[in-house]
N, C-alpha and C. Protein backbone atom coordinates (compact mmCIF):
# COMPACT_ATOMS: atom_id res chain seq x y z
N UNK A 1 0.85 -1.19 0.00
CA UNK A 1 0.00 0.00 0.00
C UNK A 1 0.89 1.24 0.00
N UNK A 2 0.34 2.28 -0.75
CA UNK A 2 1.40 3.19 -1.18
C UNK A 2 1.03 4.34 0.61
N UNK A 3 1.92 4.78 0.52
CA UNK A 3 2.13 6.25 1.78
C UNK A 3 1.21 6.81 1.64
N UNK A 4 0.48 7.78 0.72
CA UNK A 4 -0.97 8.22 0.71
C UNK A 4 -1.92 7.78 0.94
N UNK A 5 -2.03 6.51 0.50
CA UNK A 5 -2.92 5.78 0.39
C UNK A 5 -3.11 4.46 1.93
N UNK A 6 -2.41 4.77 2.85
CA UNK A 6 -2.56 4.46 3.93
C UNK A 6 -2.50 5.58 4.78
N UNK A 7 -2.08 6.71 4.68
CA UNK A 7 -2.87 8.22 5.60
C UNK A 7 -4.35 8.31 4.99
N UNK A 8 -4.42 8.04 4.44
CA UNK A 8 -6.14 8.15 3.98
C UNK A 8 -6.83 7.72 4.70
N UNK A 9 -6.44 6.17 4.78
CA UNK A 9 -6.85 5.27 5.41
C UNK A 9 -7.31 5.77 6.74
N UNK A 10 -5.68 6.30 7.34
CA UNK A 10 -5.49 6.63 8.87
C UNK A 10 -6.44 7.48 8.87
N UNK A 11 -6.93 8.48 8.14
CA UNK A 11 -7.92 9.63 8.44
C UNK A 11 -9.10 9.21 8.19
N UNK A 12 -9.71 8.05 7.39
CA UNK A 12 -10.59 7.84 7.57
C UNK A 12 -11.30 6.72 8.21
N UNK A 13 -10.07 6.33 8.96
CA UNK A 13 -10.86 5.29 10.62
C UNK A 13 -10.95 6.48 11.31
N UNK A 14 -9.70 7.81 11.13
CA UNK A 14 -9.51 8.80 12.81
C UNK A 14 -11.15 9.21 12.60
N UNK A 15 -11.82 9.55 11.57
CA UNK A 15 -13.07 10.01 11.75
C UNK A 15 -14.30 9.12 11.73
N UNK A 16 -14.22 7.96 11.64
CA UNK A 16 -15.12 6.80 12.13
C UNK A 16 -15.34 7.13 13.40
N UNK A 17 -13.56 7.03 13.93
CA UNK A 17 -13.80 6.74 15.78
C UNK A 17 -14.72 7.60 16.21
N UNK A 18 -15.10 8.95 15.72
CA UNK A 18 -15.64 10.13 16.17
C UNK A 18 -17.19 9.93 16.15
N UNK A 19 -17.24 9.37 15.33
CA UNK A 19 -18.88 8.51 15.00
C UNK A 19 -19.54 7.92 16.17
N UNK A 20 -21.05 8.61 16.01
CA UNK A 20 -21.38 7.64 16.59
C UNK A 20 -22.63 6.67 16.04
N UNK A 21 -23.45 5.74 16.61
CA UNK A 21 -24.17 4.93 15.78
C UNK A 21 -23.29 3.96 14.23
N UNK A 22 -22.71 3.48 14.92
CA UNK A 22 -21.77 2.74 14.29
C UNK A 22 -22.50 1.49 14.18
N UNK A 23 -22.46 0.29 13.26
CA UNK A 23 -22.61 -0.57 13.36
C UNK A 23 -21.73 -1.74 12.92
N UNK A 24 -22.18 -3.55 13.02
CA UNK A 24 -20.62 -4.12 13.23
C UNK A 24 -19.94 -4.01 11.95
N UNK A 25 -20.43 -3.67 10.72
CA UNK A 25 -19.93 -3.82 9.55
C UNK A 25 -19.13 -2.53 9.54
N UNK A 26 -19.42 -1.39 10.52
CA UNK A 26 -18.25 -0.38 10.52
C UNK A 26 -16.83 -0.40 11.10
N UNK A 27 -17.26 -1.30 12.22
CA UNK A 27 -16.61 -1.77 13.33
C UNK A 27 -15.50 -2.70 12.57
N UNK A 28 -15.88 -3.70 11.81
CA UNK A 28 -15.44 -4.89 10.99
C UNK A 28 -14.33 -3.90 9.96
N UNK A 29 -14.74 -2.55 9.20
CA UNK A 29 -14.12 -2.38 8.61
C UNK A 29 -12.49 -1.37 8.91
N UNK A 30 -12.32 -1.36 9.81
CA UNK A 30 -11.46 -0.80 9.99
C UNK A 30 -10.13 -1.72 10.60
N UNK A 31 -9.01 -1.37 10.08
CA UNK A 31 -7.57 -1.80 10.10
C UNK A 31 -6.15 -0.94 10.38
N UNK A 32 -6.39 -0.66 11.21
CA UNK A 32 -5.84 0.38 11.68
C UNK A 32 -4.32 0.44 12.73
N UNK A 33 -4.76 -0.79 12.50
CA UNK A 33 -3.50 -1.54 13.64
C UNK A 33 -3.99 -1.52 15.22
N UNK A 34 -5.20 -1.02 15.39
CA UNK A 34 -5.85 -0.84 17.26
C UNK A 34 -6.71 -1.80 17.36
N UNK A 35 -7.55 -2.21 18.81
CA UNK A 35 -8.05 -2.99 18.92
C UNK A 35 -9.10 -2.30 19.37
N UNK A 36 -10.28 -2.20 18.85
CA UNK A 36 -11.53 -1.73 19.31
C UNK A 36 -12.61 -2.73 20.09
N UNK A 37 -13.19 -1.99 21.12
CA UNK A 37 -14.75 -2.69 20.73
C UNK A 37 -15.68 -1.44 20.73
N UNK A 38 -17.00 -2.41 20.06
CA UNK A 38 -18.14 -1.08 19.85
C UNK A 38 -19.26 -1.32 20.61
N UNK A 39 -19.34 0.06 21.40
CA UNK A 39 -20.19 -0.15 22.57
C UNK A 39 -21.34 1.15 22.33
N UNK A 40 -22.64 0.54 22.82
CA UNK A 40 -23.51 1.17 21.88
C UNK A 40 -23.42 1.90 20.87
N UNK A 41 -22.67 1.87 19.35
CA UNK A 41 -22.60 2.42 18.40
C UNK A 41 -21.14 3.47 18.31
N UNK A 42 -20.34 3.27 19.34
CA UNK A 42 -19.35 4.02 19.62
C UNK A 42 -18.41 2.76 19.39
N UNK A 43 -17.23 3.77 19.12
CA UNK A 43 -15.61 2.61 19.02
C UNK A 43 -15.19 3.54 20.13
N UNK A 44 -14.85 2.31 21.12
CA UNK A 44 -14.13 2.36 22.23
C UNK A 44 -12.58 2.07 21.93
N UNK A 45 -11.27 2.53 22.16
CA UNK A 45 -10.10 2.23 21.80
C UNK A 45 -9.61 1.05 23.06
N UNK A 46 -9.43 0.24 22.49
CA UNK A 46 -8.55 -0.92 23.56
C UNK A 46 -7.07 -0.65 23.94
N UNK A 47 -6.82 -1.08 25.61
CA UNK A 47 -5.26 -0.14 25.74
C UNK A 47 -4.48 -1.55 25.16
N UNK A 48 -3.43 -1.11 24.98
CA UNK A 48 -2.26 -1.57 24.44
C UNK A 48 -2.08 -3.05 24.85
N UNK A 49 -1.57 -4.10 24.27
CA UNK A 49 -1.73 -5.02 24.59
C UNK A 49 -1.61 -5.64 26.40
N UNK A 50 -2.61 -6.56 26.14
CA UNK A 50 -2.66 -7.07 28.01
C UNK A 50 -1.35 -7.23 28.37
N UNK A 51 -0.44 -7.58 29.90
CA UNK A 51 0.78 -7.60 30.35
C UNK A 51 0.95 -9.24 29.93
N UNK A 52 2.17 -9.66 30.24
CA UNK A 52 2.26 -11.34 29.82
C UNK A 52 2.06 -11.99 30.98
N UNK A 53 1.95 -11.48 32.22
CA UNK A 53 0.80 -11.79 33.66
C UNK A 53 -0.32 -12.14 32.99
N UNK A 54 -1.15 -11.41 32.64
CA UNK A 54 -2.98 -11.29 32.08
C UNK A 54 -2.82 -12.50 31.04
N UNK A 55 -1.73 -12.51 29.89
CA UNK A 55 -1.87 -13.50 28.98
C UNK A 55 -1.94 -14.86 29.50
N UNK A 56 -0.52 -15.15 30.68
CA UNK A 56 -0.19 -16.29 31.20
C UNK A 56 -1.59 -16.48 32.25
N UNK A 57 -2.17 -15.48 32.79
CA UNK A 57 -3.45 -16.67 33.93
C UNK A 57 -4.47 -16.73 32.75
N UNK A 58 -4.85 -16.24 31.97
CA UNK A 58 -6.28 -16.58 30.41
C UNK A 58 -5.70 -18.18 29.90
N UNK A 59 -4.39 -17.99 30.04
CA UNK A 59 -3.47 -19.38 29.26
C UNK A 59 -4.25 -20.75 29.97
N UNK A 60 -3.60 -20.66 31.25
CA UNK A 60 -3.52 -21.28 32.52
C UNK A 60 -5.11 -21.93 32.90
N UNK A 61 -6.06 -20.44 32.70
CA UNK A 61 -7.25 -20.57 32.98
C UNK A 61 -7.83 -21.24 31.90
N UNK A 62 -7.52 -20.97 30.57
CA UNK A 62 -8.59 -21.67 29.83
C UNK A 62 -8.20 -23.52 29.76
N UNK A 63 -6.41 -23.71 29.92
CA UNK A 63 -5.83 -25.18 29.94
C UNK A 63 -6.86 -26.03 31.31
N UNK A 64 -6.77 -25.52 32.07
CA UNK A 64 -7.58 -26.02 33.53
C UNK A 64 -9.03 -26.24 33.25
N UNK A 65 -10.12 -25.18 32.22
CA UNK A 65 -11.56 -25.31 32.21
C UNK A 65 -11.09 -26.33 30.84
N UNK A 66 -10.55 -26.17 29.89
CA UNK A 66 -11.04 -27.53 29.31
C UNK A 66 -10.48 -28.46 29.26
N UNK A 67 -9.88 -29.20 30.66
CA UNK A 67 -9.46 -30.05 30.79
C UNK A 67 -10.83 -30.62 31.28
N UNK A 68 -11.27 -30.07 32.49
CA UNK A 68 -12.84 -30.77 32.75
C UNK A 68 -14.09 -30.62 31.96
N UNK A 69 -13.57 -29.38 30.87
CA UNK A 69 -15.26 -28.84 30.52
C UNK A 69 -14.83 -28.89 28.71
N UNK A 70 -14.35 -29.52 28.47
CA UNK A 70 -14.47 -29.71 26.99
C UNK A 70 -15.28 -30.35 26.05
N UNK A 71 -15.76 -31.15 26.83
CA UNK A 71 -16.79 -32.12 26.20
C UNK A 71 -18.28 -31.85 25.94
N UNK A 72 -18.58 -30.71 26.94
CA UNK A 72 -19.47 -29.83 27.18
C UNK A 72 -19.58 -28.44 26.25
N UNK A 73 -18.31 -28.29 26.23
CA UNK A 73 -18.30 -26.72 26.29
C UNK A 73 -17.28 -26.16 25.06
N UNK A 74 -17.41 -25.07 24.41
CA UNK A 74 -16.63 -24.39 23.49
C UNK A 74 -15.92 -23.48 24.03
N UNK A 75 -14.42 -23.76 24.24
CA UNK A 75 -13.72 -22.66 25.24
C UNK A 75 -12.76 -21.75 24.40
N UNK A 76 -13.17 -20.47 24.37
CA UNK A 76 -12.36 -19.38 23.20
C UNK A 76 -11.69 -18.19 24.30
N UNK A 77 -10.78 -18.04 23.53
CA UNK A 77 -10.06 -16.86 23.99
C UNK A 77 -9.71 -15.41 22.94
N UNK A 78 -9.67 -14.48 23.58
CA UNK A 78 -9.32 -13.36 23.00
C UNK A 78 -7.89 -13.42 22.87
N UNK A 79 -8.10 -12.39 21.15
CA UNK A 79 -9.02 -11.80 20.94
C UNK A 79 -10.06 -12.58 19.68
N UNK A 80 -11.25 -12.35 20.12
CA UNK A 80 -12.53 -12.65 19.24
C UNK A 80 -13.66 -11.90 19.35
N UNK A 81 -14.84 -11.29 18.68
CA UNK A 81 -15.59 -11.11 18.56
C UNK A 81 -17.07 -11.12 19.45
N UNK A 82 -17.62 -10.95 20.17
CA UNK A 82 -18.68 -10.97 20.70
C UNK A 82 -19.93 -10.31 20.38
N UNK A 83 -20.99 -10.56 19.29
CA UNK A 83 -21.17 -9.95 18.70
C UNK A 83 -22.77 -9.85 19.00
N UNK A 84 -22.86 -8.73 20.40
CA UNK A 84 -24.00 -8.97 21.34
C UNK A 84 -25.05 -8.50 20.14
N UNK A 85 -25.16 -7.23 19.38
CA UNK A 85 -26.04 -6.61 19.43
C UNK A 85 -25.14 -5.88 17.50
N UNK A 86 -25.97 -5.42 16.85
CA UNK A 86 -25.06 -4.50 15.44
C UNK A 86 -24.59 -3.52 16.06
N UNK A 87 -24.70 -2.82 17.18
CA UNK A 87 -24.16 -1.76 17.55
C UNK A 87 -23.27 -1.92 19.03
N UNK A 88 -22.58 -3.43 19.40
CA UNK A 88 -22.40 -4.00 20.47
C UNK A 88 -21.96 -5.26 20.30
N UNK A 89 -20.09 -4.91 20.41
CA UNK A 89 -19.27 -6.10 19.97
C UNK A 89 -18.24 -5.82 21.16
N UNK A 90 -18.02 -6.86 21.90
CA UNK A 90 -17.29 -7.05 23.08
C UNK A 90 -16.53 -8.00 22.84
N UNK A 91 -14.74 -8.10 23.09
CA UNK A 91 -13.65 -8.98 23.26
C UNK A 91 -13.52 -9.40 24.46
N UNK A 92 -14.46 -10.16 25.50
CA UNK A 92 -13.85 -10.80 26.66
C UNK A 92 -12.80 -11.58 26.54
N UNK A 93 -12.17 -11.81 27.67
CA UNK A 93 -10.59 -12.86 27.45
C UNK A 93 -10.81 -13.94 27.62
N UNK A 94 -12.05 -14.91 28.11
CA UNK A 94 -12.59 -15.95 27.43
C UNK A 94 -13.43 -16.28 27.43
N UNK A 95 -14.57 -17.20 26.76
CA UNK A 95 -15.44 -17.44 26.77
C UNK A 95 -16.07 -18.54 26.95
N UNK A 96 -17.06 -19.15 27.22
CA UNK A 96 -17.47 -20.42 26.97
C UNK A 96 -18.65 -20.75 26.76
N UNK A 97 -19.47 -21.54 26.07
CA UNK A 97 -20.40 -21.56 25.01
C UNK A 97 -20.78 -23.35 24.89
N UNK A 98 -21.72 -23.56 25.80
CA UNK A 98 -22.44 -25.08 25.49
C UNK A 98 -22.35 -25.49 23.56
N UNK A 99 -22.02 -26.23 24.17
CA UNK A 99 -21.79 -27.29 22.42
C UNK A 99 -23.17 -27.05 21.74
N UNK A 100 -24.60 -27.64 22.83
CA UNK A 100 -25.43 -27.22 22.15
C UNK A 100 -25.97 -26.33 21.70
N UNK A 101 -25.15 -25.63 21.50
CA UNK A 101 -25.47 -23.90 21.63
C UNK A 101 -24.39 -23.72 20.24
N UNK A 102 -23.80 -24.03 19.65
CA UNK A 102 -22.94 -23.91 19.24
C UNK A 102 -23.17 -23.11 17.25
N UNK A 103 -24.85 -22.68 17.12
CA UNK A 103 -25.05 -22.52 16.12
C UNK A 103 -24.85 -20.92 16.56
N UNK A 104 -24.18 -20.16 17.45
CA UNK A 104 -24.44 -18.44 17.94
C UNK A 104 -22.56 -18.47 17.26
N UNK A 105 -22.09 -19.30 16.75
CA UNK A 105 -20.39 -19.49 16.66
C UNK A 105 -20.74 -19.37 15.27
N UNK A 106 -20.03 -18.40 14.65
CA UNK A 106 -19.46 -18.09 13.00
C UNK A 106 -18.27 -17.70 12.92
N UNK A 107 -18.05 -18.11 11.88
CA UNK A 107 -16.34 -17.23 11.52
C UNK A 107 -16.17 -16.02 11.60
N UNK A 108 -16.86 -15.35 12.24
CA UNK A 108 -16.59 -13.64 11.92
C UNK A 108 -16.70 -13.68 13.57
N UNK A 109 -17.10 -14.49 14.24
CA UNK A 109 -17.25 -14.24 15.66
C UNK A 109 -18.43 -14.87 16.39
N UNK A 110 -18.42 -14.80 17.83
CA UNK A 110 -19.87 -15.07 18.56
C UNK A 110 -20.91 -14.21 18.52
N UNK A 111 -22.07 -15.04 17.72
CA UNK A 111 -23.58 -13.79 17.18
C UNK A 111 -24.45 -14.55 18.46
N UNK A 112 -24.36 -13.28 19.60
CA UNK A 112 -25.17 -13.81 20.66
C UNK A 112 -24.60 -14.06 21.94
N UNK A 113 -25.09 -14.00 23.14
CA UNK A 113 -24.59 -14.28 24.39
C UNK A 113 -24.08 -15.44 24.89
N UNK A 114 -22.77 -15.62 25.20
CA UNK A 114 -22.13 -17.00 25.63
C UNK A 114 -22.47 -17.18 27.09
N UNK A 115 -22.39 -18.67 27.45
CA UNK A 115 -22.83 -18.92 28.39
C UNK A 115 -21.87 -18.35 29.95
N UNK A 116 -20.62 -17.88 29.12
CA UNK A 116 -19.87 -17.45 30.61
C UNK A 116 -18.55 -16.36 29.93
N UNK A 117 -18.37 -15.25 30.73
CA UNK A 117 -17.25 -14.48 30.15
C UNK A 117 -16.22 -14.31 31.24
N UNK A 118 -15.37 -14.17 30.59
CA UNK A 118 -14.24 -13.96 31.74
C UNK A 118 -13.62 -12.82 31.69
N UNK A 119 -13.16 -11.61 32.73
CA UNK A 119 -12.26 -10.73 32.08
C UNK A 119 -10.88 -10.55 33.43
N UNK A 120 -9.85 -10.74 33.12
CA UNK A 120 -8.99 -10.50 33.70
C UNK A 120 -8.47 -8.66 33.95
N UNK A 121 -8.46 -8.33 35.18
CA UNK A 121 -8.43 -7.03 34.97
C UNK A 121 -7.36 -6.39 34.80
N UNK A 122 -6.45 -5.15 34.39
CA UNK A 122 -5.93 -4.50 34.05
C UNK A 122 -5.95 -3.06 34.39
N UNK A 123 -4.81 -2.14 34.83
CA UNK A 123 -5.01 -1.11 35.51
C UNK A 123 -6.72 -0.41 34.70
N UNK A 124 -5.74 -0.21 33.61
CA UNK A 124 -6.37 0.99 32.50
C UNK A 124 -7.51 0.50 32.33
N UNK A 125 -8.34 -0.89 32.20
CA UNK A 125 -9.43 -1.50 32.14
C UNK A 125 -10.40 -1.75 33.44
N UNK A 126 -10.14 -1.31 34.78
CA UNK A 126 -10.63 -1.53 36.09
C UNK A 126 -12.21 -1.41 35.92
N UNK A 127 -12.34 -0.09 35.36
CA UNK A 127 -13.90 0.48 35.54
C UNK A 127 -14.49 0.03 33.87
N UNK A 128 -14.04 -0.18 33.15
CA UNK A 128 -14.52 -0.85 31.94
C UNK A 128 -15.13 -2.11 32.33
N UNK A 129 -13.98 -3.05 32.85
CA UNK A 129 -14.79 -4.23 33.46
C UNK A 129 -15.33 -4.39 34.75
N UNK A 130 -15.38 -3.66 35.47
CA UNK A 130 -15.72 -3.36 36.56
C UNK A 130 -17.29 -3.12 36.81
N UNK A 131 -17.75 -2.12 36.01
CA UNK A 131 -19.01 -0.97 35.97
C UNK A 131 -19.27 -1.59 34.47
N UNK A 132 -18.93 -1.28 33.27
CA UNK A 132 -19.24 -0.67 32.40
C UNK A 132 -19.78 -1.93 31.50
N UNK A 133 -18.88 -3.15 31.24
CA UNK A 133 -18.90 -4.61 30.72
C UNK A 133 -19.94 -5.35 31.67
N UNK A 134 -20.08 -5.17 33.16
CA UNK A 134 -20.64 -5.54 34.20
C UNK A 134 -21.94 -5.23 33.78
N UNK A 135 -23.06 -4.23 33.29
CA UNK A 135 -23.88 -3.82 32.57
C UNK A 135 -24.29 -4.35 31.85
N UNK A 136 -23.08 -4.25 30.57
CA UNK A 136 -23.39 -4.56 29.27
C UNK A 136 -23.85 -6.24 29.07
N UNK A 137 -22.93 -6.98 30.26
CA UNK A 137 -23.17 -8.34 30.06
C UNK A 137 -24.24 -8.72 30.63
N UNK A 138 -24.83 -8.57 31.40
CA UNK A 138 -26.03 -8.20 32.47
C UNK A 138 -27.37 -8.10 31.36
N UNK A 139 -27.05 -6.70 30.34
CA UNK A 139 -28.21 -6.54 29.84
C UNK A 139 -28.60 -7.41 28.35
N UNK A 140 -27.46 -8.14 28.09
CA UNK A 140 -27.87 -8.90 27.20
C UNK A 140 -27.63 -10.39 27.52
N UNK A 141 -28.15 -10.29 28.97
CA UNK A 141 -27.96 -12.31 29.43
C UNK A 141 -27.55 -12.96 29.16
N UNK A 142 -26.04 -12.68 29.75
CA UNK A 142 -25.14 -13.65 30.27
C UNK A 142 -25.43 -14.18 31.04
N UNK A 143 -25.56 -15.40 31.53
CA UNK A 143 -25.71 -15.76 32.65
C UNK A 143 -24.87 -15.86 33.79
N UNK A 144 -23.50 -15.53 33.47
CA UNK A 144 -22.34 -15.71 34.35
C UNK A 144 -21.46 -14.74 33.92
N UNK A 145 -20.75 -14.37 34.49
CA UNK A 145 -19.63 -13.18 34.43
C UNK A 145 -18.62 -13.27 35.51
N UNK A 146 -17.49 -13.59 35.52
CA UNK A 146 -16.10 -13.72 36.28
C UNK A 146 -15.00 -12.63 35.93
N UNK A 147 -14.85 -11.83 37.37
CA UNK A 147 -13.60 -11.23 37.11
C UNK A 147 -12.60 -11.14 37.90
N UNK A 148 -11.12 -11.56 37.20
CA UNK A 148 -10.18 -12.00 38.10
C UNK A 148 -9.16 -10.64 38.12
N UNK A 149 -8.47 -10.92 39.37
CA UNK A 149 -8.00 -9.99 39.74
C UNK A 149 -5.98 -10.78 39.99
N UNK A 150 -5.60 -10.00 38.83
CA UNK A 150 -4.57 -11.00 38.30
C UNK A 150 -3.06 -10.88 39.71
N UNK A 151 -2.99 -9.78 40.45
CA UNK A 151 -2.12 -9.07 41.15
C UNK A 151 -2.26 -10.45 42.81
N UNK A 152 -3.43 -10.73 42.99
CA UNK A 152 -4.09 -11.13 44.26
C UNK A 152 -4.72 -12.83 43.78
N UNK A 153 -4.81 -12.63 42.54
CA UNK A 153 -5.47 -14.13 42.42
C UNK A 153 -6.87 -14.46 42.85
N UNK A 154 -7.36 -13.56 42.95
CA UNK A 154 -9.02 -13.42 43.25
C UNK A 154 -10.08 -13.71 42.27
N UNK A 155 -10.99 -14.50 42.33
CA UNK A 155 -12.03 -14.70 41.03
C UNK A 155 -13.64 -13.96 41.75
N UNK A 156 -13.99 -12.92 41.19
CA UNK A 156 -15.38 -13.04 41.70
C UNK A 156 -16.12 -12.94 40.57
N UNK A 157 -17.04 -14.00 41.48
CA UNK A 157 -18.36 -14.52 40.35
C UNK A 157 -19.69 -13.87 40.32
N UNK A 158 -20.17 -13.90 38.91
CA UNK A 158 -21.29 -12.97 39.12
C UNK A 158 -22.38 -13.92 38.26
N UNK A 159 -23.41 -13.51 39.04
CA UNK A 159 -24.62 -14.57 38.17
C UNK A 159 -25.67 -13.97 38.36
N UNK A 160 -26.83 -14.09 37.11
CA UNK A 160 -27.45 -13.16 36.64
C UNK A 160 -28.98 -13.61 37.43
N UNK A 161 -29.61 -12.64 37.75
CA UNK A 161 -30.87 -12.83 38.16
C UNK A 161 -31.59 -11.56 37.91
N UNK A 162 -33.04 -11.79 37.14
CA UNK A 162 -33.51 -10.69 36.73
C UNK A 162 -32.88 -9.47 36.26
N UNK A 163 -31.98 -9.78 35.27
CA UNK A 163 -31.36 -8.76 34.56
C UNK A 163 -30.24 -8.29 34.82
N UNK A 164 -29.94 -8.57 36.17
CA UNK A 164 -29.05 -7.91 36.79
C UNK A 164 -27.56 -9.14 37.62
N UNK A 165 -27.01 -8.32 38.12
CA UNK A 165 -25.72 -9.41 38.30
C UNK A 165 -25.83 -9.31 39.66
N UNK A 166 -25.64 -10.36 40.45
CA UNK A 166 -25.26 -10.70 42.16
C UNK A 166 -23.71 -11.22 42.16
N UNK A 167 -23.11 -10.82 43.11
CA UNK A 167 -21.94 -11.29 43.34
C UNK A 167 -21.94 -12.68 44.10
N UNK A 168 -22.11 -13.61 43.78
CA UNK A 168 -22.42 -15.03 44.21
C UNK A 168 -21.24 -15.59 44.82
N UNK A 169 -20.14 -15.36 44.82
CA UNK A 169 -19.35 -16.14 45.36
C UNK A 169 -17.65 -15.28 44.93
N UNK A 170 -16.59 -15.67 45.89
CA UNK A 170 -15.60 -14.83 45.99
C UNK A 170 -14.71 -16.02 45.95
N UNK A 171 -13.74 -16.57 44.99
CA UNK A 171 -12.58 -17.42 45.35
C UNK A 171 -11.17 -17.50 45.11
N UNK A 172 -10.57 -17.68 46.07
CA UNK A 172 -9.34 -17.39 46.26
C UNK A 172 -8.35 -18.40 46.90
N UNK A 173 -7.33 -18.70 46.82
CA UNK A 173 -6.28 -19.56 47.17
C UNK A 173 -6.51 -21.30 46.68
N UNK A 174 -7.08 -21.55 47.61
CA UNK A 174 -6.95 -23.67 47.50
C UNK A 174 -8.86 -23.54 47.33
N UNK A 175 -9.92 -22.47 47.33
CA UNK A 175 -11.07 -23.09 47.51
C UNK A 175 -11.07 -23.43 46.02
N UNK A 176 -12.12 -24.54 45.65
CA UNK A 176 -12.04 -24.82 44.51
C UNK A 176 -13.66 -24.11 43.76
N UNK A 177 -13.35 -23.29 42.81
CA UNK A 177 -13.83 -22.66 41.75
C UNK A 177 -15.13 -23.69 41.35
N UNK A 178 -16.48 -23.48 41.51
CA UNK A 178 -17.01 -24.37 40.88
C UNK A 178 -18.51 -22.90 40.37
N UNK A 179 -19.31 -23.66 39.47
CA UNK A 179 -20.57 -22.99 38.85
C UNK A 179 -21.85 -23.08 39.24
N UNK A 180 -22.96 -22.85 39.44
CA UNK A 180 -24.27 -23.03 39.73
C UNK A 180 -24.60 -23.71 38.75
N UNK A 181 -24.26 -23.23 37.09
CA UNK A 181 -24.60 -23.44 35.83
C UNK A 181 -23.76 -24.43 35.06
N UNK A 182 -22.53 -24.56 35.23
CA UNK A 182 -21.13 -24.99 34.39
C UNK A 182 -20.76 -26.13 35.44
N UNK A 183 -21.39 -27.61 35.87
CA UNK A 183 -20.84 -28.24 36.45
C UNK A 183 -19.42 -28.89 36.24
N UNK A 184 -19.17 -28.75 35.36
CA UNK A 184 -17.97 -29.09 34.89
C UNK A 184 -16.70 -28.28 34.95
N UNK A 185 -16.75 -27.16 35.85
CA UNK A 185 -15.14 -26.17 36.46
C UNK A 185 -15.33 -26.67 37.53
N UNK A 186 -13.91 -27.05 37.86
CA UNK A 186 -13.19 -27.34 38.69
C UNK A 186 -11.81 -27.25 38.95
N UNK A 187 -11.38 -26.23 39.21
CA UNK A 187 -9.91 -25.80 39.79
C UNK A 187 -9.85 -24.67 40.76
N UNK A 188 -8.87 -24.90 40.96
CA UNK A 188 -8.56 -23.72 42.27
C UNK A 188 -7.55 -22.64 41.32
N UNK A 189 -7.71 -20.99 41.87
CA UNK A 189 -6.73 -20.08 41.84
C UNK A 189 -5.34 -19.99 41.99
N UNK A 190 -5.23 -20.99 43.36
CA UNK A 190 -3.91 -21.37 43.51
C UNK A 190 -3.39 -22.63 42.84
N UNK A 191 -3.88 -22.93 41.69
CA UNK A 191 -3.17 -23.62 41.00
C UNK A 191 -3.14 -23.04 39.89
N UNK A 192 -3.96 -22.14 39.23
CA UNK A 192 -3.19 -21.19 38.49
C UNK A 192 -2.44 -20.39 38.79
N UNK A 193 -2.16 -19.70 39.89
CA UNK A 193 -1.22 -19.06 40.39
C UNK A 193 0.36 -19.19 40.54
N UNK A 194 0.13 -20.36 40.88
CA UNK A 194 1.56 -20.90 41.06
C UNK A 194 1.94 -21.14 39.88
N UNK A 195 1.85 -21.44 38.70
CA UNK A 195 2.29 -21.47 37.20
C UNK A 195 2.56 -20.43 37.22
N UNK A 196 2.27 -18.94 37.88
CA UNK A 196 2.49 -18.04 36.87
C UNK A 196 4.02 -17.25 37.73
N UNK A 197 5.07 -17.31 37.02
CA UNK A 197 6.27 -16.28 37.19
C UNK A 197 6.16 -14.95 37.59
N UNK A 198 6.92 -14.78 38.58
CA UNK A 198 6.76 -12.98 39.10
C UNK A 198 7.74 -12.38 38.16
N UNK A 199 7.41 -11.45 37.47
CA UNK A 199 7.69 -10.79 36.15
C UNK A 199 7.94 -8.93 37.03
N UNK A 200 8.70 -8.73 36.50
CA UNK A 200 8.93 -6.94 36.51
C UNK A 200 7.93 -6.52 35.83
């Protein structure tokens, strides 16, 4: 691609981002070298890639759920597609998705709510997944939502009742991780933990 002809480019995602009422085929079209998601009709900019902490417990975490839950379950990791809504595409860091369920899975991404999301948190991402994803997953029924807290090794679980999310359960060290919904997790924190290297 010639030098002009990729500032073009650059100027005409910089004025997408500014857009709002976006939908996924806008979302889809841009290449820009960033990682977006689009949240009600807006492109949200994704920070810079996760630390190799965040990569190594998603690693760790997804090797452990489908060791017990594979047979059951479709276990994906970011980055991929979540493709709640045309104006509402979310990259959780993993996912998981009953087999029988398995017609919401296309090549362009997940069309529809998976049965469980995971997000590992990150300074710059705290109140995104915290507040903001916490919502979003809520209002298009998820039934489960987990967020780990990569510094402390903390998982808290969230499960959906009438629309909304309860904090159902808090686990940490040797208790072992299990589902209301997903009988098939079973591991403890502290065995992902201990895999993971203390890194600068």
């Amino acid at each position: 691609m010639s030098d002009k002809k990729e500032r073009q480019n650059k100027n005409a995602y910089a004025e997408l981002i500014k857009e709002s009422n976006l939908t996924y085929n806008d979302y889809a079209s841009i290449d820009d070298g960033n990682r977006y998601e689009l949240v009600g009709g807006q492109l949200e900019l994704m920070s810079p890639a996760p630390s190799v902490t965040h990569q190594m417990i998603s690693f760790e975490m997804q090797k452990d759920i489908t060791k017990s839950c594979e047979s059951d379950y479709v276990i994906l990791y970011a980055p991929i597609d979540v493709i709640l809504a045309n104006d509402e595409v979310r990259q959780p860091d993993l996912i998981l998705i009953r087999r029988d369920r398995m017609d919401i899975i296309s090549n362009r991404g997940i069309v529809g709510s998976p049965d469980l999301v995971v997000e590992i948190l990150s300074p710059s991402t705290l109140k995104r997944d915290k507040i903001d994803k916490l919502n979003t997953y809520a209002n298009f029924g998820i039934p489960e939502y987990w967020i780990v807290e990569p510094k402390t090794g903390i998982l808290e679980q969230y499960s959906l009742h009438d629309k909304q999310y309860s904090l159902i359960n808090v686990f940490q060290e040797d208790e072992h991780v299990t589902s209301p919904d997903i009988p098939c997790i079973s591991f403890t924190m502290a065995e992902i933990m201990k895999r993971i290297p203390d890194l600068d």
